[in-house]
Protein backbone atom coordinates (compact mmCIF):
# COMPACT_ATOMS: atom_id res chain seq x y z
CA UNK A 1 32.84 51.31 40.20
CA UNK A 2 32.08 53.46 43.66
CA UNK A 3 28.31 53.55 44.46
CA UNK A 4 27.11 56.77 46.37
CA UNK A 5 24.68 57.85 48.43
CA UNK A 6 21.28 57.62 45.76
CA UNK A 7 22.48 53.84 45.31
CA UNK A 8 21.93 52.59 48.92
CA UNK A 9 19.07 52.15 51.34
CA UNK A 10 18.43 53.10 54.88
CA UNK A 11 21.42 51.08 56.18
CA UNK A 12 23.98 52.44 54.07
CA UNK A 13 24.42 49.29 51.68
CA UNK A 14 23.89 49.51 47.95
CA UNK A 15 21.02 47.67 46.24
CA UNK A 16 20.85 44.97 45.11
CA UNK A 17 19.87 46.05 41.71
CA UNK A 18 22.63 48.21 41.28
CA UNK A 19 25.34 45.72 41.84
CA UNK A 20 23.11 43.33 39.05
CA UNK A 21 22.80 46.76 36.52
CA UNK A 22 27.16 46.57 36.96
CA UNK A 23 27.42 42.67 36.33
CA UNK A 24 24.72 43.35 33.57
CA UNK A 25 27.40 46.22 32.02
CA UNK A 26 30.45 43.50 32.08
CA UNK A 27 28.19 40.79 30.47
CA UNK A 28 27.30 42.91 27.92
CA UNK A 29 30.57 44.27 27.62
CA UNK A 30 32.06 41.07 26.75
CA UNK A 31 29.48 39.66 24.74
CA UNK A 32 29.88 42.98 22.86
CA UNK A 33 33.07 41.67 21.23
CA UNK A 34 32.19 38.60 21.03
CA UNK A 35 29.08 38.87 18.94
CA UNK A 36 30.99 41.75 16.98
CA UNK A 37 27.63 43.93 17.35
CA UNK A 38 24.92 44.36 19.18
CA UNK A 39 23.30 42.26 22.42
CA UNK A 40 20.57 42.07 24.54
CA UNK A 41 20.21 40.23 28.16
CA UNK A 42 17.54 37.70 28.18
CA UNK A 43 18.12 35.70 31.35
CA UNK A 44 19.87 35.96 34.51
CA UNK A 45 20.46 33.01 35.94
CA UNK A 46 20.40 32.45 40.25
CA UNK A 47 21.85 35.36 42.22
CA UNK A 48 22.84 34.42 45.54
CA UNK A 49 23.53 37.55 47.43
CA UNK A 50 26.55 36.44 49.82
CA UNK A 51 27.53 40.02 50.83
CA UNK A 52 26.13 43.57 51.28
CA UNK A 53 28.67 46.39 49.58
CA UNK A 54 28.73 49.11 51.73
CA UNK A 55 28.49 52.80 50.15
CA UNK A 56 31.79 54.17 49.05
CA UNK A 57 33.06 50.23 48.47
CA UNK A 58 34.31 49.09 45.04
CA UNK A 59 32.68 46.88 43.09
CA UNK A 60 34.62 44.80 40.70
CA UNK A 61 32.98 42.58 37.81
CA UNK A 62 34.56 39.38 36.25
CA UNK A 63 33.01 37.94 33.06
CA UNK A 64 33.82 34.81 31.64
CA UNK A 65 32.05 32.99 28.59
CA UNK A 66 30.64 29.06 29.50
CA UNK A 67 29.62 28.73 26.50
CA UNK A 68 28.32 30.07 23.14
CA UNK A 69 25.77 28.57 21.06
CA UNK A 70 24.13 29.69 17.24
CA UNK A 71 22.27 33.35 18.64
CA UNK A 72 23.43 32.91 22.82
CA UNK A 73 26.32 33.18 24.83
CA UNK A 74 26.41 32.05 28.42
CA UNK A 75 28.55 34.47 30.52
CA UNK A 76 29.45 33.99 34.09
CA UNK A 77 29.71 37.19 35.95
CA UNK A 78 31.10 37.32 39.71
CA UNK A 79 30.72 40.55 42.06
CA UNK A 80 33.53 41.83 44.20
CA UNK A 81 33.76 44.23 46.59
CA UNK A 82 36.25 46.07 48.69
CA UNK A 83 35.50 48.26 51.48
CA UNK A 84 36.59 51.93 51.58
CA UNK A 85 40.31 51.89 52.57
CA UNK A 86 40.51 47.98 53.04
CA UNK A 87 43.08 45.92 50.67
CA UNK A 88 40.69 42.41 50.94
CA UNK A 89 38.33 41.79 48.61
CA UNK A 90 34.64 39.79 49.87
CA UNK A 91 32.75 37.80 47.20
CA UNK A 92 29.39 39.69 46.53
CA UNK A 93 27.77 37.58 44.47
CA UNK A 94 27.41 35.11 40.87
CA UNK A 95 25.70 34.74 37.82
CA UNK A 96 24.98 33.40 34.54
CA UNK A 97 23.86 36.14 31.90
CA UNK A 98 21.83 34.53 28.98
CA UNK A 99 22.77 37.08 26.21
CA UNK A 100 21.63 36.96 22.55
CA UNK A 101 22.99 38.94 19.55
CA UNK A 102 20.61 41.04 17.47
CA UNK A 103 20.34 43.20 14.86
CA UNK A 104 19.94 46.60 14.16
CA UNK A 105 16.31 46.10 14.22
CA UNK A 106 16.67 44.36 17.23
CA UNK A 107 15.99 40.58 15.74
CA UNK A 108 18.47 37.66 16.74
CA UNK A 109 20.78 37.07 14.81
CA UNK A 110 23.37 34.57 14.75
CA UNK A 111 26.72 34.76 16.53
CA UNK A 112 29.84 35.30 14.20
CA UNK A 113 32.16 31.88 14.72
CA UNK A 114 36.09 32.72 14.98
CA UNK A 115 38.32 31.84 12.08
């Protein structure tokens, strides 16, 4: 994901919010398939911003599940980001997505076990 000009504030890095929206998207993504339906976000665990992504960077999202419990999974999502013709990568930032499955009438439900 490239963020543009509408994403970033006066100093030409993104916000803060948008890189969170992105690591919300891969969370969601994953927990997605893992619930077999339909999820909603209900925590975000600490955010320590450790660097700024400059506009026209790329931002790359890795999810991994911690853990998964009877209605929640616990997703860790990290933030990378490389600068516009750089090869390195710089950490952005981490954290743990609380993410519950629901229903189509947006109730929790409980998630599916493997087998």
């Amino acid at each position: 994901m490239t963020a543009t000009d509408g994403d970033t504030n006066q100093d030409g890095d993104i916000f803060a919010g948008w890189v969170v929206a992105k690591m919300d998207l891969a969370a969601a993504s994953l927990a997605g398939r893992v619930s077999r339906g339909r999820t909603a976000t209900v925590a975000i665990k600490q955010t320590d911003f450790l660097s700024p992504v400059r506009k026209g960077g790329e931002l790359s999202c890795y999810a991994n599940i911690i853990e998964i419990g009877k209605s929640s999974i616990h997703i860790s999502v990290e933030a990378w980001t490389r600068d516009k013709h750089r090869q390195e990568f710089r950490k952005v930032t981490e954290g743990v997505f609380v993410i519950v499955a629901i229903d189509e009438d947006g109730r929790i439900r409980q998630v599916p076990r493997s087998g």
